[in-house]
N, C-alpha and C. Protein backbone atom coordinates (compact mmCIF):
# COMPACT_ATOMS: atom_id res chain seq x y z
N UNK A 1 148.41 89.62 113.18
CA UNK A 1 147.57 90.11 112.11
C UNK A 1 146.13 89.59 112.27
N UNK A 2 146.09 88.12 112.81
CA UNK A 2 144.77 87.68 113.14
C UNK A 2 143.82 88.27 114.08
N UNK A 3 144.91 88.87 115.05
CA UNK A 3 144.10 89.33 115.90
C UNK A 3 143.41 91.14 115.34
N UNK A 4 144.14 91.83 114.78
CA UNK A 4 143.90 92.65 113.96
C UNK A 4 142.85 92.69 113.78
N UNK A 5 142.47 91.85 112.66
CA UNK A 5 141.30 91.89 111.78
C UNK A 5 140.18 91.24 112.72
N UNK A 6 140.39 90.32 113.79
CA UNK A 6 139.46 90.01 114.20
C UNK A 6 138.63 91.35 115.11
N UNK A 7 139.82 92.14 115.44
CA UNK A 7 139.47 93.28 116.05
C UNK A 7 138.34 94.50 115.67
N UNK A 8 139.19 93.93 113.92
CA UNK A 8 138.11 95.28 112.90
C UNK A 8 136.80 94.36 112.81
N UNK A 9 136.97 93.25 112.45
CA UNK A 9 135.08 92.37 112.43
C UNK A 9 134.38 92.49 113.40
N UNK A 10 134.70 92.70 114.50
CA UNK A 10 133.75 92.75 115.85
C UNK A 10 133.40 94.30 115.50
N UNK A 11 134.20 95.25 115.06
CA UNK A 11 133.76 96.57 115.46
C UNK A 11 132.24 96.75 113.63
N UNK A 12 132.74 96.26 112.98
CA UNK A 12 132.26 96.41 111.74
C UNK A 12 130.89 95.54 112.14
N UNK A 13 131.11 94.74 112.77
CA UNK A 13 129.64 94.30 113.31
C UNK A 13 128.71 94.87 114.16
N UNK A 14 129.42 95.52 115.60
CA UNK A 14 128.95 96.59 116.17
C UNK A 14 128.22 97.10 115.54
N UNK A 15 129.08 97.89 114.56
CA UNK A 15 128.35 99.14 113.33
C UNK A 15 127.30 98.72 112.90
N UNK A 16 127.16 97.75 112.11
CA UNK A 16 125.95 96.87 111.99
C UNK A 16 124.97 96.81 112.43
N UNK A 17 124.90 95.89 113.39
CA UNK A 17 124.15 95.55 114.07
C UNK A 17 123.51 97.27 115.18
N UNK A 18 124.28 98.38 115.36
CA UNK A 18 123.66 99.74 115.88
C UNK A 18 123.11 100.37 114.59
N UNK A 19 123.53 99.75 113.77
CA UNK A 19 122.60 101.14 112.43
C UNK A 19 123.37 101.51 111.63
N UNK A 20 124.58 101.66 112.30
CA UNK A 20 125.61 102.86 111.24
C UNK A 20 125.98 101.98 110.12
N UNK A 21 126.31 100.71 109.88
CA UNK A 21 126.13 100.57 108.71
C UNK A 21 125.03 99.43 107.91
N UNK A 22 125.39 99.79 106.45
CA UNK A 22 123.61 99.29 105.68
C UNK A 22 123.92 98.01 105.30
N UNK A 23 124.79 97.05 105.65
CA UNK A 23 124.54 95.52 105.43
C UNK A 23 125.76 95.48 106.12
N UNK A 24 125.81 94.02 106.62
CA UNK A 24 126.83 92.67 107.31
C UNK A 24 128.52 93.31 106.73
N UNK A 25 129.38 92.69 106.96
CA UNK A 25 130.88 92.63 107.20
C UNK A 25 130.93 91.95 106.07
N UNK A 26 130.46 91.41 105.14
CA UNK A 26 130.52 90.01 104.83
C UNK A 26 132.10 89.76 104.11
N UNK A 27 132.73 90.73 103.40
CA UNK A 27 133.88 90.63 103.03
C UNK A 27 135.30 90.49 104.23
N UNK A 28 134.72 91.63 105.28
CA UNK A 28 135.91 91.06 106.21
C UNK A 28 135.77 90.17 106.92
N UNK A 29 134.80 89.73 107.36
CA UNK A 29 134.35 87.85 107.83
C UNK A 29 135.44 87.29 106.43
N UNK A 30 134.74 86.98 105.75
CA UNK A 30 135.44 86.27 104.80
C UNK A 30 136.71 86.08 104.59
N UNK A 31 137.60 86.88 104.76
CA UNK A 31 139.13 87.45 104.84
C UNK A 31 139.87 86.76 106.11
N UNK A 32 139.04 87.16 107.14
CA UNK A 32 139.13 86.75 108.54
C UNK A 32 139.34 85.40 108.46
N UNK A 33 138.10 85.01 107.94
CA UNK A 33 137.79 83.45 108.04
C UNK A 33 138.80 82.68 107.50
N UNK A 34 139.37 83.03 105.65
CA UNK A 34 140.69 82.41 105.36
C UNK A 34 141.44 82.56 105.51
N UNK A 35 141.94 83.51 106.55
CA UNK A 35 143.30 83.77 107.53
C UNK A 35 143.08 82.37 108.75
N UNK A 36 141.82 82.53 109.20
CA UNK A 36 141.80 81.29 110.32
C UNK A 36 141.90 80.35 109.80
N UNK A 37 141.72 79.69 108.55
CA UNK A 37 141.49 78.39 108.08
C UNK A 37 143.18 77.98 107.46
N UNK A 38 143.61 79.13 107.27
CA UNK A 38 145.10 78.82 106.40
C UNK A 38 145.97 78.70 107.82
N UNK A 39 145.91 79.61 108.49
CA UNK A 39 146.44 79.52 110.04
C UNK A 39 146.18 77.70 110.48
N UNK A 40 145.34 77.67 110.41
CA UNK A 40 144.77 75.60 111.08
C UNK A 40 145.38 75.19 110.71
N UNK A 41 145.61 75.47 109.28
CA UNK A 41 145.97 74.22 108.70
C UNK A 41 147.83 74.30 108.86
N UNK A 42 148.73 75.23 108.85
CA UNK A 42 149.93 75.38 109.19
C UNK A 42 150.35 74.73 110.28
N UNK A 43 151.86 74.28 110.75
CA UNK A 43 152.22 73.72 111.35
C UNK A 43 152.93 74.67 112.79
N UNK A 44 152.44 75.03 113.82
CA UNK A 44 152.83 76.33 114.79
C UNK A 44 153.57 74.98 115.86
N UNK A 45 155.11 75.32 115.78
CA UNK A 45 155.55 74.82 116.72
C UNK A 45 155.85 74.92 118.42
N UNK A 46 155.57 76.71 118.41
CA UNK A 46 155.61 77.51 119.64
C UNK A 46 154.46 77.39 120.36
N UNK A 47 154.52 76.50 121.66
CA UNK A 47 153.59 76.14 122.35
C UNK A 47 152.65 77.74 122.74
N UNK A 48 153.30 78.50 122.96
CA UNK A 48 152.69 80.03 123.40
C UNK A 48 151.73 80.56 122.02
N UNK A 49 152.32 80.74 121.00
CA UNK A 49 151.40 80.90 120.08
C UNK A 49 150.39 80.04 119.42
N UNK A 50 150.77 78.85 119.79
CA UNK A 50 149.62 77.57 118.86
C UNK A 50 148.37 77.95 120.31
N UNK A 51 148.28 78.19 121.47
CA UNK A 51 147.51 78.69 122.62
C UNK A 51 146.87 79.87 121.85
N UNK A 52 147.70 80.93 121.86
CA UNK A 52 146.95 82.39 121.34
C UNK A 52 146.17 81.95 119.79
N UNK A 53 146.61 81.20 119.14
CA UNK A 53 145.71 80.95 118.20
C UNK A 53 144.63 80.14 118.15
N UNK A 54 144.78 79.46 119.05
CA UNK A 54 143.71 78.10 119.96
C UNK A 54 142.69 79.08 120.47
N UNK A 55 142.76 80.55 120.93
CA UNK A 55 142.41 80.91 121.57
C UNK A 55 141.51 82.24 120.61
N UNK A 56 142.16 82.22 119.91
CA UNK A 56 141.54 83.66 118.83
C UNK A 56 140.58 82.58 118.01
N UNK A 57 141.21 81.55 117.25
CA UNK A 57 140.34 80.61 116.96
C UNK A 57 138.86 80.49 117.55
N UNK A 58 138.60 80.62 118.52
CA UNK A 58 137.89 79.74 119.49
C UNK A 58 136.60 81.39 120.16
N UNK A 59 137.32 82.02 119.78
CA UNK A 59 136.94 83.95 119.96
C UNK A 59 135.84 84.09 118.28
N UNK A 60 136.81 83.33 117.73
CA UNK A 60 135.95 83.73 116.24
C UNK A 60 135.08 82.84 115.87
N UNK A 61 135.18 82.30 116.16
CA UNK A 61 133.96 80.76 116.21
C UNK A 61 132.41 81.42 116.95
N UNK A 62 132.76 82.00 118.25
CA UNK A 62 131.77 82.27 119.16
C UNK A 62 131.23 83.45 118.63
N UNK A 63 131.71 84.08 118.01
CA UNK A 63 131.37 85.52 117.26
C UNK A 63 130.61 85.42 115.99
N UNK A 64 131.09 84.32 115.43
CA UNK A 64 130.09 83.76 114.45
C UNK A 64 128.90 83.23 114.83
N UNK A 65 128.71 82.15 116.06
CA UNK A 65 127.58 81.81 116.00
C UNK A 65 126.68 83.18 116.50
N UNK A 66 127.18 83.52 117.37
CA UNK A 66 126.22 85.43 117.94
C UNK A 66 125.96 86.17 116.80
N UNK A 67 126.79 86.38 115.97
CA UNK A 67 126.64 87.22 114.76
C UNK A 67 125.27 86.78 113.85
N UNK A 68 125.50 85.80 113.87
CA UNK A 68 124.24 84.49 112.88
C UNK A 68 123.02 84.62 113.29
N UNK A 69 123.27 84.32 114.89
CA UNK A 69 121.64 84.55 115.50
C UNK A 69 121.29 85.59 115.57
N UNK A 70 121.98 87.00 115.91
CA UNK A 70 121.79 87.87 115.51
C UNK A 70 120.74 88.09 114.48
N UNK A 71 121.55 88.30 113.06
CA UNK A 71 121.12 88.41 111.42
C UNK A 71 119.52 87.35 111.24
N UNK A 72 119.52 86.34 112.30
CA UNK A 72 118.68 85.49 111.87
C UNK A 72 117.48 86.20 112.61
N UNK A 73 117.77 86.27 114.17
CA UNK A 73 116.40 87.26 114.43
C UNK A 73 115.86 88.50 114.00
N UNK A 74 116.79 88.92 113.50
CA UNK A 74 116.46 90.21 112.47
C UNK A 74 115.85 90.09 111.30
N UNK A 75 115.95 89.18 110.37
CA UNK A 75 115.17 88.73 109.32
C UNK A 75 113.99 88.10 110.12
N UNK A 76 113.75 87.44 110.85
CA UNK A 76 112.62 86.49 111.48
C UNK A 76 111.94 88.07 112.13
N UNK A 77 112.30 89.06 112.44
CA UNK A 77 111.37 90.00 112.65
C UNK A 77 111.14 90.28 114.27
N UNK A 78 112.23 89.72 114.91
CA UNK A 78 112.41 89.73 117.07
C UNK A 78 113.21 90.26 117.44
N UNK A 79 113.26 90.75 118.51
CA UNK A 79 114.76 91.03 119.04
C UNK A 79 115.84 90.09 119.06
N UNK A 80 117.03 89.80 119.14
CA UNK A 80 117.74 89.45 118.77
C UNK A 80 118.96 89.81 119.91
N UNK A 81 119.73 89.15 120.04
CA UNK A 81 120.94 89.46 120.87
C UNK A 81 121.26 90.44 121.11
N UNK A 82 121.26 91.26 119.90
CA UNK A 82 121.83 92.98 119.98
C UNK A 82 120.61 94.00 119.91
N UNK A 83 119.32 93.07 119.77
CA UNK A 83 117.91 94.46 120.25
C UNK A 83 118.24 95.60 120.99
N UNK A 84 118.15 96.69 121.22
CA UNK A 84 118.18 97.68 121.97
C UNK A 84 116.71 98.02 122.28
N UNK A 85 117.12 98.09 124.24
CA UNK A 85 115.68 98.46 125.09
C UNK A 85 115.40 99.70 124.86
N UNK A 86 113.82 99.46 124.20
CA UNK A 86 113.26 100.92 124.22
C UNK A 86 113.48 102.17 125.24
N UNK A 87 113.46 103.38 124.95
CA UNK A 87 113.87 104.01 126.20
C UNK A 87 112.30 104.25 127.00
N UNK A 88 112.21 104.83 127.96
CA UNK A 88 111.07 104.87 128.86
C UNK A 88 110.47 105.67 128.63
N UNK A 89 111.00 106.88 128.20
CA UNK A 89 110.22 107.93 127.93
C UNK A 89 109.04 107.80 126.17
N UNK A 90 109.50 107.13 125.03
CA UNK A 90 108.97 106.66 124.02
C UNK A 90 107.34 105.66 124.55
N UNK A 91 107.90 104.66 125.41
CA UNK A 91 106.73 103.92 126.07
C UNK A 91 105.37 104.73 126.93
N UNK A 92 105.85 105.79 127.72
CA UNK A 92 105.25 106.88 128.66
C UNK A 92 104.58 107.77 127.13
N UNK A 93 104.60 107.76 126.28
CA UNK A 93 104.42 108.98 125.27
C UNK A 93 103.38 108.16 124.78
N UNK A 94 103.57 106.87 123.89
CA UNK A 94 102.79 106.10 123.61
C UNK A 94 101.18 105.66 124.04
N UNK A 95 101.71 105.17 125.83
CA UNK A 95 100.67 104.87 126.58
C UNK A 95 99.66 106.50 126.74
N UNK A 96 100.32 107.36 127.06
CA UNK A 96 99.57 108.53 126.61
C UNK A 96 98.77 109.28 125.51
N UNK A 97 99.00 108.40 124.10
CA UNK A 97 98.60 108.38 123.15
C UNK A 97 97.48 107.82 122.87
N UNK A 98 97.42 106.93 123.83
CA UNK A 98 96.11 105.45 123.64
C UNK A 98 95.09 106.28 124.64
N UNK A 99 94.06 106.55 123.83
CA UNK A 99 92.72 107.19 125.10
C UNK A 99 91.58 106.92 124.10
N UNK A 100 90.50 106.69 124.77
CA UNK A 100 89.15 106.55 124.80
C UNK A 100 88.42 107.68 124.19
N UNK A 101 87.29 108.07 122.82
CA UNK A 101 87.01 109.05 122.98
C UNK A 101 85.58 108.84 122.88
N UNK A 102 85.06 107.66 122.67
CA UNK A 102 83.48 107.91 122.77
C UNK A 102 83.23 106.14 123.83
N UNK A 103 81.80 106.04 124.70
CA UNK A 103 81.47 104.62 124.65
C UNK A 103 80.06 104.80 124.38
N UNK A 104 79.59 103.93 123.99
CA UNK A 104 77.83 104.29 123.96
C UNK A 104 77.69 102.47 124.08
N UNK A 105 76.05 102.48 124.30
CA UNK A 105 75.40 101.04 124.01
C UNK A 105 74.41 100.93 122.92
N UNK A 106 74.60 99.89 122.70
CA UNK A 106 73.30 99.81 121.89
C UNK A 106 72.41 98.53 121.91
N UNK A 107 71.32 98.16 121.39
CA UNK A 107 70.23 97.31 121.83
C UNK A 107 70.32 96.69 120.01
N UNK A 108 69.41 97.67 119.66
CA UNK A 108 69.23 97.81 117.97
C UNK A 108 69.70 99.31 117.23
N UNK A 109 70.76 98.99 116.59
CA UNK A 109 71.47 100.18 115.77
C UNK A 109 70.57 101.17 114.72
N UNK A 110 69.59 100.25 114.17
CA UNK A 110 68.92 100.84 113.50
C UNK A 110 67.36 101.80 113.95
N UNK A 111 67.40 101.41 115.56
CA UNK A 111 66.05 102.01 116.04
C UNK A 111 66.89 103.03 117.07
N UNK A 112 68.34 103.48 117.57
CA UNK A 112 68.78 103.77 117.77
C UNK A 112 69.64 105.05 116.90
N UNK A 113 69.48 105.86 116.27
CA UNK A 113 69.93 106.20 115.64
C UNK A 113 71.10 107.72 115.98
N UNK A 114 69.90 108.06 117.21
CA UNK A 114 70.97 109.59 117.99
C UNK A 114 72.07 108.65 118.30
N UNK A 115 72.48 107.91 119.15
CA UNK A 115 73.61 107.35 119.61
C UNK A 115 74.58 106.78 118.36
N UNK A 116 73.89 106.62 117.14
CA UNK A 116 74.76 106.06 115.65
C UNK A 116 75.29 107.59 115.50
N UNK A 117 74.92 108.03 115.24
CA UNK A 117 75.21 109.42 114.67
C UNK A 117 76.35 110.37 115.95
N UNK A 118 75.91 110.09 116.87
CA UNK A 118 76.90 110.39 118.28
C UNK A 118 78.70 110.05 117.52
N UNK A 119 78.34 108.37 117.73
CA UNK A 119 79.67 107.39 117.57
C UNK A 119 79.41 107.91 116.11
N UNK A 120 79.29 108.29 115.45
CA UNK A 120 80.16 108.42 113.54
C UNK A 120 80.08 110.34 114.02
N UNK A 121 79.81 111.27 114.50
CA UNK A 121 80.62 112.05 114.46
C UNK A 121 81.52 112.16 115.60
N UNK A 122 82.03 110.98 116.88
CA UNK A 122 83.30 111.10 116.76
C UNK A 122 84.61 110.36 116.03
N UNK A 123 84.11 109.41 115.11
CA UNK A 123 84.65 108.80 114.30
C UNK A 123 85.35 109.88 113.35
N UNK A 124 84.22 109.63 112.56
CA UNK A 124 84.97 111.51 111.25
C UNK A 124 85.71 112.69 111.89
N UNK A 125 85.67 112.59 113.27
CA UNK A 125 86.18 113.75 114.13
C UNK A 125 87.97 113.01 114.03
N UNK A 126 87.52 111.69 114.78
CA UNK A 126 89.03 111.18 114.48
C UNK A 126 90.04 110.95 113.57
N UNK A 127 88.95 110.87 112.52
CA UNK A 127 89.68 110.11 111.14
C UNK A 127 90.27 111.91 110.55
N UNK A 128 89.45 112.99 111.04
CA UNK A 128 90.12 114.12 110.16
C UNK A 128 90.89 114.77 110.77
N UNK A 129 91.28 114.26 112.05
CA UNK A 129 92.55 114.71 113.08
C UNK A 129 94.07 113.63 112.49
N UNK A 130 93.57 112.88 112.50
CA UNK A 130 94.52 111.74 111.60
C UNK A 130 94.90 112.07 110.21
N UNK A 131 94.42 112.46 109.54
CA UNK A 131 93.91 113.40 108.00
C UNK A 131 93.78 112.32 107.46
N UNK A 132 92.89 111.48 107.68
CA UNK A 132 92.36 110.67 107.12
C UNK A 132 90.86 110.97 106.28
N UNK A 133 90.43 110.56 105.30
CA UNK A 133 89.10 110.91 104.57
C UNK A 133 87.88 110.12 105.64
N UNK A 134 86.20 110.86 105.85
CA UNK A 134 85.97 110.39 106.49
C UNK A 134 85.07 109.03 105.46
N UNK A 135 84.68 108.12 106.45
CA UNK A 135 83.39 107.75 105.79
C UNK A 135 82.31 107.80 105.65
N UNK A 136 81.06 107.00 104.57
CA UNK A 136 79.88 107.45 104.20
C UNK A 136 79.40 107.05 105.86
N UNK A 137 78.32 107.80 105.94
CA UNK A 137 77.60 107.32 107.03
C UNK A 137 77.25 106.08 107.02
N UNK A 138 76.56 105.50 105.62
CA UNK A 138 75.68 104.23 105.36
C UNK A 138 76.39 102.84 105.77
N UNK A 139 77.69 103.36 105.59
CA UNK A 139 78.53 102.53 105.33
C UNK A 139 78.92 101.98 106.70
N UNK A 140 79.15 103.17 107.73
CA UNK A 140 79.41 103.05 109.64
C UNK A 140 78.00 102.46 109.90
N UNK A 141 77.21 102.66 109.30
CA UNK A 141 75.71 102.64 109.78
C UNK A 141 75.99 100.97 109.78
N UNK A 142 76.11 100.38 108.70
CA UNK A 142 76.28 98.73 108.22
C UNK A 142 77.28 98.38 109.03
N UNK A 143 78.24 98.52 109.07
CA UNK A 143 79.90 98.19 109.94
C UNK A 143 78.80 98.01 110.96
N UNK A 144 78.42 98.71 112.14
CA UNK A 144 77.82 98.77 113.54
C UNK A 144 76.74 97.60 113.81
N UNK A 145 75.88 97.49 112.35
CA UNK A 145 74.79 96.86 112.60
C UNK A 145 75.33 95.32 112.18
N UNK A 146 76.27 95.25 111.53
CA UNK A 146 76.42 93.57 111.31
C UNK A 146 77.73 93.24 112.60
N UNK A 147 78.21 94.37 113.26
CA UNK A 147 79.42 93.83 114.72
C UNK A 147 78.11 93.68 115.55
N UNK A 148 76.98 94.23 115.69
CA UNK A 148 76.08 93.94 116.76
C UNK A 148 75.15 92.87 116.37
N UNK A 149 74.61 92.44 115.40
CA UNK A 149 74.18 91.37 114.85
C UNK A 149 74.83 90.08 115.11
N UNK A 150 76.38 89.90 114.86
CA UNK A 150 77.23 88.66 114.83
C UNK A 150 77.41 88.76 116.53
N UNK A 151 76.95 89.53 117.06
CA UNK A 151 77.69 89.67 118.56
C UNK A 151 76.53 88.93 119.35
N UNK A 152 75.37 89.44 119.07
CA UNK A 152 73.78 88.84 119.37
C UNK A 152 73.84 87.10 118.86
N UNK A 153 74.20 87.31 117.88
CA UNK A 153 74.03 85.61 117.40
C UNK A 153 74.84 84.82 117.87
N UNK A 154 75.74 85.00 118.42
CA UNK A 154 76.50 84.13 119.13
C UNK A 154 76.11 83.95 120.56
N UNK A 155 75.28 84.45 120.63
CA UNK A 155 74.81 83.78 122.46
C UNK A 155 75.69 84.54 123.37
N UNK A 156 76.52 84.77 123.29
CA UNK A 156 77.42 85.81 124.26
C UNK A 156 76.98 87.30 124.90
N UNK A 157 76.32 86.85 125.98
CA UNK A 157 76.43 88.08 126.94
C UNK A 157 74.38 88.34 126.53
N UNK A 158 74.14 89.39 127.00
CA UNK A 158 72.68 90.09 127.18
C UNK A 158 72.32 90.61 125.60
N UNK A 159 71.12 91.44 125.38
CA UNK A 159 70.68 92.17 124.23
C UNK A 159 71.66 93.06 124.06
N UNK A 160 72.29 93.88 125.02
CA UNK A 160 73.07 95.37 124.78
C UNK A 160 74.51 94.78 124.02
N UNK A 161 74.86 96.08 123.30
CA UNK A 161 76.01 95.85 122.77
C UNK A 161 76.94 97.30 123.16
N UNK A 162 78.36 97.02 123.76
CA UNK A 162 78.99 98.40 124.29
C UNK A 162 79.71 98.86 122.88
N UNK A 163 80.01 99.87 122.07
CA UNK A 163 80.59 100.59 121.71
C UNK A 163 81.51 101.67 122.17
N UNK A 164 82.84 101.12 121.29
CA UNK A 164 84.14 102.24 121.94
C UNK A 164 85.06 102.27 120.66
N UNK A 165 84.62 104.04 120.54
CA UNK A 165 86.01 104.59 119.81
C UNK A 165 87.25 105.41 120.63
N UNK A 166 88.59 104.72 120.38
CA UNK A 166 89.32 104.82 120.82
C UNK A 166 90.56 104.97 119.83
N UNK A 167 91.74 105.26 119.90
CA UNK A 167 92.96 105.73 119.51
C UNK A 167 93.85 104.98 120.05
N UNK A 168 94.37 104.03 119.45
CA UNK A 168 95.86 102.88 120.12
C UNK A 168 96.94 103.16 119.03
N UNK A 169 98.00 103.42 119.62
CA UNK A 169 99.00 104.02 119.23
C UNK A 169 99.23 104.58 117.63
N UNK A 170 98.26 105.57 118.23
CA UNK A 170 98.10 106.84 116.98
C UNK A 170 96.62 106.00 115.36
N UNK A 171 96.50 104.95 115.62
CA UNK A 171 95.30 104.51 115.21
C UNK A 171 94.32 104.18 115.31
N UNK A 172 92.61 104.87 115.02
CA UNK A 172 91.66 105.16 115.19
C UNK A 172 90.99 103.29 115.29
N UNK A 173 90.84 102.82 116.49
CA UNK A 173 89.70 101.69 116.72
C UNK A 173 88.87 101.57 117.10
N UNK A 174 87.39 101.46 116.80
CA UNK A 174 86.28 100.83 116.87
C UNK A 174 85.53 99.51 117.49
N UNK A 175 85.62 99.41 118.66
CA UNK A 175 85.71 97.89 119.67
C UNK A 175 84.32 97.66 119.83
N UNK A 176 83.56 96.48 119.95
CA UNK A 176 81.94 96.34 120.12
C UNK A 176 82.22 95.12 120.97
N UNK A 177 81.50 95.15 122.17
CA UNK A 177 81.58 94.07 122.76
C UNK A 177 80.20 93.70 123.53
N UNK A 178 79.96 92.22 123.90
CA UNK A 178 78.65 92.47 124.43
C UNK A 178 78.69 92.42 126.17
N UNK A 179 77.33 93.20 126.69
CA UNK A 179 76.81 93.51 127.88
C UNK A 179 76.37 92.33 128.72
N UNK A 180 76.63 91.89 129.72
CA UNK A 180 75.67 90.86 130.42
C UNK A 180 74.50 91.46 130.33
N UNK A 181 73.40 90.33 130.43
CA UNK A 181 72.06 90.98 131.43
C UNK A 181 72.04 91.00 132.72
N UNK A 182 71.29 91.80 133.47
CA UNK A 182 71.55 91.83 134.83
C UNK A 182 71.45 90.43 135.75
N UNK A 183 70.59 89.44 134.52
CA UNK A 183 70.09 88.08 135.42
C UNK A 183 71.35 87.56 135.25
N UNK A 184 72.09 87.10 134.32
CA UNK A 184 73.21 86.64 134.08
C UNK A 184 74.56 86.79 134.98
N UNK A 185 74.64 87.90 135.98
CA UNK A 185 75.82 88.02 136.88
C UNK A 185 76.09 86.74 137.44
């Protein structure tokens, strides 16, 4: 009978742990568990069966701790013993998803203004392919001029600042980074 039920907890965990079902075993663990514990404690005189129970014992023990770490990396938010590998084709779709759609430079954003207006209409271009609402101009105008401002003040790299709107997995990003000067190589 022990072995039974230990049979149905492994599969009820399976289930689990693949999706098909919406929470833990926790009642037939439980059942399981005071079948093993009332089993211990009995007196098995048949050397052959006090083995098979030594042995199912010792099956359900190990299933518990896997089961645990399991449940535990799943709440902690990782893969986990029973993760399933992405398939290849999902990853290939993805990486195809991620592309580049504008780069420009800039010096000063505000004496620059064809190249602002460049990068914010492919911005609003992106954001209304996404169906996203776009934003005020004034507003991209400020975003641009205080990422190139904090980028300048930090001493890092030349006057120029690179701008890139881009798309990483299906969300619209905005990257500013700074330029060497040519003396600086």
């Amino acid at each position: 009978m022990l072995e039974a039920e230990l049979k149905r907890l492994e599969a009820e965990y399976n289930m689990f742990f693949g999706g098909r079902l919406p929470r833990p075993p926790w009642e037939t663990r439980s059942r399981v568990e005071t079948l093993v514990k009332k089993l211990d404690r009995t007196s098995i005189s048949n050397y052959g069966e006090r083995f098979r129970f030594g042995t199912l014992q010792s099956r359900f023990t190990a299933f518990v701790e896997l089961w645990d770490r399991g449940l535990r990396a799943r709440e902690e938010g990782r893969p986990g013993p029973f993760a399933q590998p992405r398939p290849a084709e999902t990853r290939a779709a993805r990486s195809e998803d991620d592309r580049v759609l504008h780069v420009t430079t800039v010096r000063d954003p505000l004496r620059e203004m064809d190249k602002l207006h460049q990068l914010y209409d492919q911005v609003v271009e992106a954001r209304k392919g996404s169906g996203k609402a776009p934003m005020p101009f004034h507003q991209f105008a400020e975003l641009v001029k205080t990422q190139v401002s904090s980028l300048k003040g930090k001493g890092k790299g030349g006057d120029e600042v690179a701008l890139r709107v881009s798309v990483r997995s299906g969300k619209l990003a905005l990257t500013a980074k700074p330029l060497k000067s040519k003396n600086e190589k």
